[in-house]
C-alpha atoms as a PDB file:
ATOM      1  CA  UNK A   1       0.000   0.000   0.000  1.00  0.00           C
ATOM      2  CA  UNK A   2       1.401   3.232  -0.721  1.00  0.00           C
ATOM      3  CA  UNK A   3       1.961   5.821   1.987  1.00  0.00           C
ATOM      4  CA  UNK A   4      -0.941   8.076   0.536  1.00  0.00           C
ATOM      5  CA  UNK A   5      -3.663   5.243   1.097  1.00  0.00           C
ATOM      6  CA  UNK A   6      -1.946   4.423   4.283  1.00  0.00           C
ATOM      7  CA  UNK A   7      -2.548   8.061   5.626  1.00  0.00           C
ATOM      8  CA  UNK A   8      -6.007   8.251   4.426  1.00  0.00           C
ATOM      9  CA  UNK A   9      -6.849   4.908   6.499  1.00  0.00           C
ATOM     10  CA  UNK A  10      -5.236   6.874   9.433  1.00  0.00           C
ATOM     11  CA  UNK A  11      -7.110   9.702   9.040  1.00  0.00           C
ATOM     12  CA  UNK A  12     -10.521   7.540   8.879  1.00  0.00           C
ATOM     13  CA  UNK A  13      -9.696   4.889  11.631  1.00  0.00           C
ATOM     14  CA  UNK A  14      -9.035   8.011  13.878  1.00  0.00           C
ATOM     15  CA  UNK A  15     -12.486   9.673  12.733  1.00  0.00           C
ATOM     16  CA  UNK A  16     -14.264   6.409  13.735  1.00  0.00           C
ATOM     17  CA  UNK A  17     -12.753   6.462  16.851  1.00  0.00           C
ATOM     18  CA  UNK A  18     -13.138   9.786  17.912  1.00  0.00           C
ATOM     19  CA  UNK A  19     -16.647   9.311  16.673  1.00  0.00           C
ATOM     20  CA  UNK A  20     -17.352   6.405  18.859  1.00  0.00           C
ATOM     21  CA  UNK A  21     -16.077   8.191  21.810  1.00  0.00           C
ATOM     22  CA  UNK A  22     -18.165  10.942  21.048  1.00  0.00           C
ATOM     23  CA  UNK A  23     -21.267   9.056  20.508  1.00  0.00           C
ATOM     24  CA  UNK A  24     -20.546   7.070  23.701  1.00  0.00           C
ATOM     25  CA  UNK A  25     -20.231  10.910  25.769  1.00  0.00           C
ATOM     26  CA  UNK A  26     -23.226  11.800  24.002  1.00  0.00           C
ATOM     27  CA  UNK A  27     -25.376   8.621  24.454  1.00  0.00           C
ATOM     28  CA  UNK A  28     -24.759   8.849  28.192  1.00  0.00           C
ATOM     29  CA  UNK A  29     -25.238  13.020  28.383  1.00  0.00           C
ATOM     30  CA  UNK A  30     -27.361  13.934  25.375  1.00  0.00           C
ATOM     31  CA  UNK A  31     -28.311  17.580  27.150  1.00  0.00           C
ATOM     32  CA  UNK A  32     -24.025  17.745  27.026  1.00  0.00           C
ATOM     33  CA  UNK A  33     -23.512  20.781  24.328  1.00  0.00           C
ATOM     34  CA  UNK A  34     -20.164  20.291  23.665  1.00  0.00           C
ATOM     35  CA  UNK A  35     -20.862  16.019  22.987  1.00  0.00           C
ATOM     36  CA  UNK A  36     -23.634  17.273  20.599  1.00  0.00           C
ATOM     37  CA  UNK A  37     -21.311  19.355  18.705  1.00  0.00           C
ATOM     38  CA  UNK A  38     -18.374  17.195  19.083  1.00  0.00           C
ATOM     39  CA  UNK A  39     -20.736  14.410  17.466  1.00  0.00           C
ATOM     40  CA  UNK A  40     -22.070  17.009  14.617  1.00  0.00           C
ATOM     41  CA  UNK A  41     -18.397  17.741  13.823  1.00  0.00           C
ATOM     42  CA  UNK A  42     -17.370  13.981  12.912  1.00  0.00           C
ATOM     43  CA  UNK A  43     -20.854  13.506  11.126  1.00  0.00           C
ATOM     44  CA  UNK A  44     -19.870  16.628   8.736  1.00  0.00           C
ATOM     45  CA  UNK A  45     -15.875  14.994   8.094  1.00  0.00           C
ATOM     46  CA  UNK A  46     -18.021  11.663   7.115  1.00  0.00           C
ATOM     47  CA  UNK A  47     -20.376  13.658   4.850  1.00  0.00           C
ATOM     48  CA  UNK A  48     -17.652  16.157   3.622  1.00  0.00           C
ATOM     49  CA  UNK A  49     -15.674  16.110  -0.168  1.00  0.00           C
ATOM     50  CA  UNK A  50     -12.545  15.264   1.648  1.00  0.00           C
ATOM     51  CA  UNK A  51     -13.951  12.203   3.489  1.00  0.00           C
ATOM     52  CA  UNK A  52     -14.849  11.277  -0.270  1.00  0.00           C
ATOM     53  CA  UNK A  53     -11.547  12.199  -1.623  1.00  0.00           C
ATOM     54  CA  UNK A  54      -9.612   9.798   0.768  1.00  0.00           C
ATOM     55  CA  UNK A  55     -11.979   6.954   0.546  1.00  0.00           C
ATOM     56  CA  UNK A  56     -14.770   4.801  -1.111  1.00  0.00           C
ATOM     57  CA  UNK A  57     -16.472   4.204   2.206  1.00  0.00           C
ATOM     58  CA  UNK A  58     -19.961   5.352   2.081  1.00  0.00           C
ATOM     59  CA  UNK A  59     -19.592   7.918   5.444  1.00  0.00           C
ATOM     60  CA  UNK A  60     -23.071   7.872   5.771  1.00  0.00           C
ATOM     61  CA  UNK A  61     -23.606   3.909   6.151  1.00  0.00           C
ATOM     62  CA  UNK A  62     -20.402   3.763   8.307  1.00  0.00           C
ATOM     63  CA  UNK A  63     -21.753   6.350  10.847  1.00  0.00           C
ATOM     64  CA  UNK A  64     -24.832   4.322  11.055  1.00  0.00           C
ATOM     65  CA  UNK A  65     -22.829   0.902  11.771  1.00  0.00           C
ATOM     66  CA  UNK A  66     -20.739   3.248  14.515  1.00  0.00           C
ATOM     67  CA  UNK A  67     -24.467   4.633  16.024  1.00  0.00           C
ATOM     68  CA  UNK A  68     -25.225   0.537  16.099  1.00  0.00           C
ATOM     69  CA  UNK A  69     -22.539  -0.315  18.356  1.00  0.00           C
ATOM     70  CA  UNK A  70     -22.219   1.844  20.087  1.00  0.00           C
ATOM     71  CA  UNK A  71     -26.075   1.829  21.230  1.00  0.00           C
ATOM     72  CA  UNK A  72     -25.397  -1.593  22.048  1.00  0.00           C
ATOM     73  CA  UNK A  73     -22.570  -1.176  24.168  1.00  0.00           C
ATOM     74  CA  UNK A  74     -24.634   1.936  26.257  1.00  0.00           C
ATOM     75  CA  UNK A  75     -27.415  -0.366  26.580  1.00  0.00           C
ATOM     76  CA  UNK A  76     -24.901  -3.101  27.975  1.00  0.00           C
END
């Protein structure tokens, strides 16, 4: 894999991470401004051009498999 593609799967693997953290803050504080915009943030990176530019991923399916686990892990 060249280093490009390597740095866009960074960039994404962090995203998903920060974005189940925030869901997780959220989930558990919903009134929480700061979680809600911290969670708005990451959903505009999945919807954005440059989320598009560095991958094939369909953002808005992989934030919905994100919201699915972690609802399930909340719940737990």
């Amino acid at each position: 894999m060249d280093p490009y593609h390597e740095l866009a799967n960074a960039v994404i693997m962090q995203a998903v991470k920060d974005y189940r953290t925030a869901l997780k803050h959220y989930f558990l504080r919903p009134q929480r401004k700061e979680y809600q915009q911290d969670v708005a943030e990451l959903e505009r990176f999945f919807t954005s051009e440059w989320f598009q530019a560095l991958t094939d991923l369909d953002g808005p399916s992989l934030m919905s498999r994100v919201r699915s686990m972690v609802r399930m892990e909340v719940s737990a």
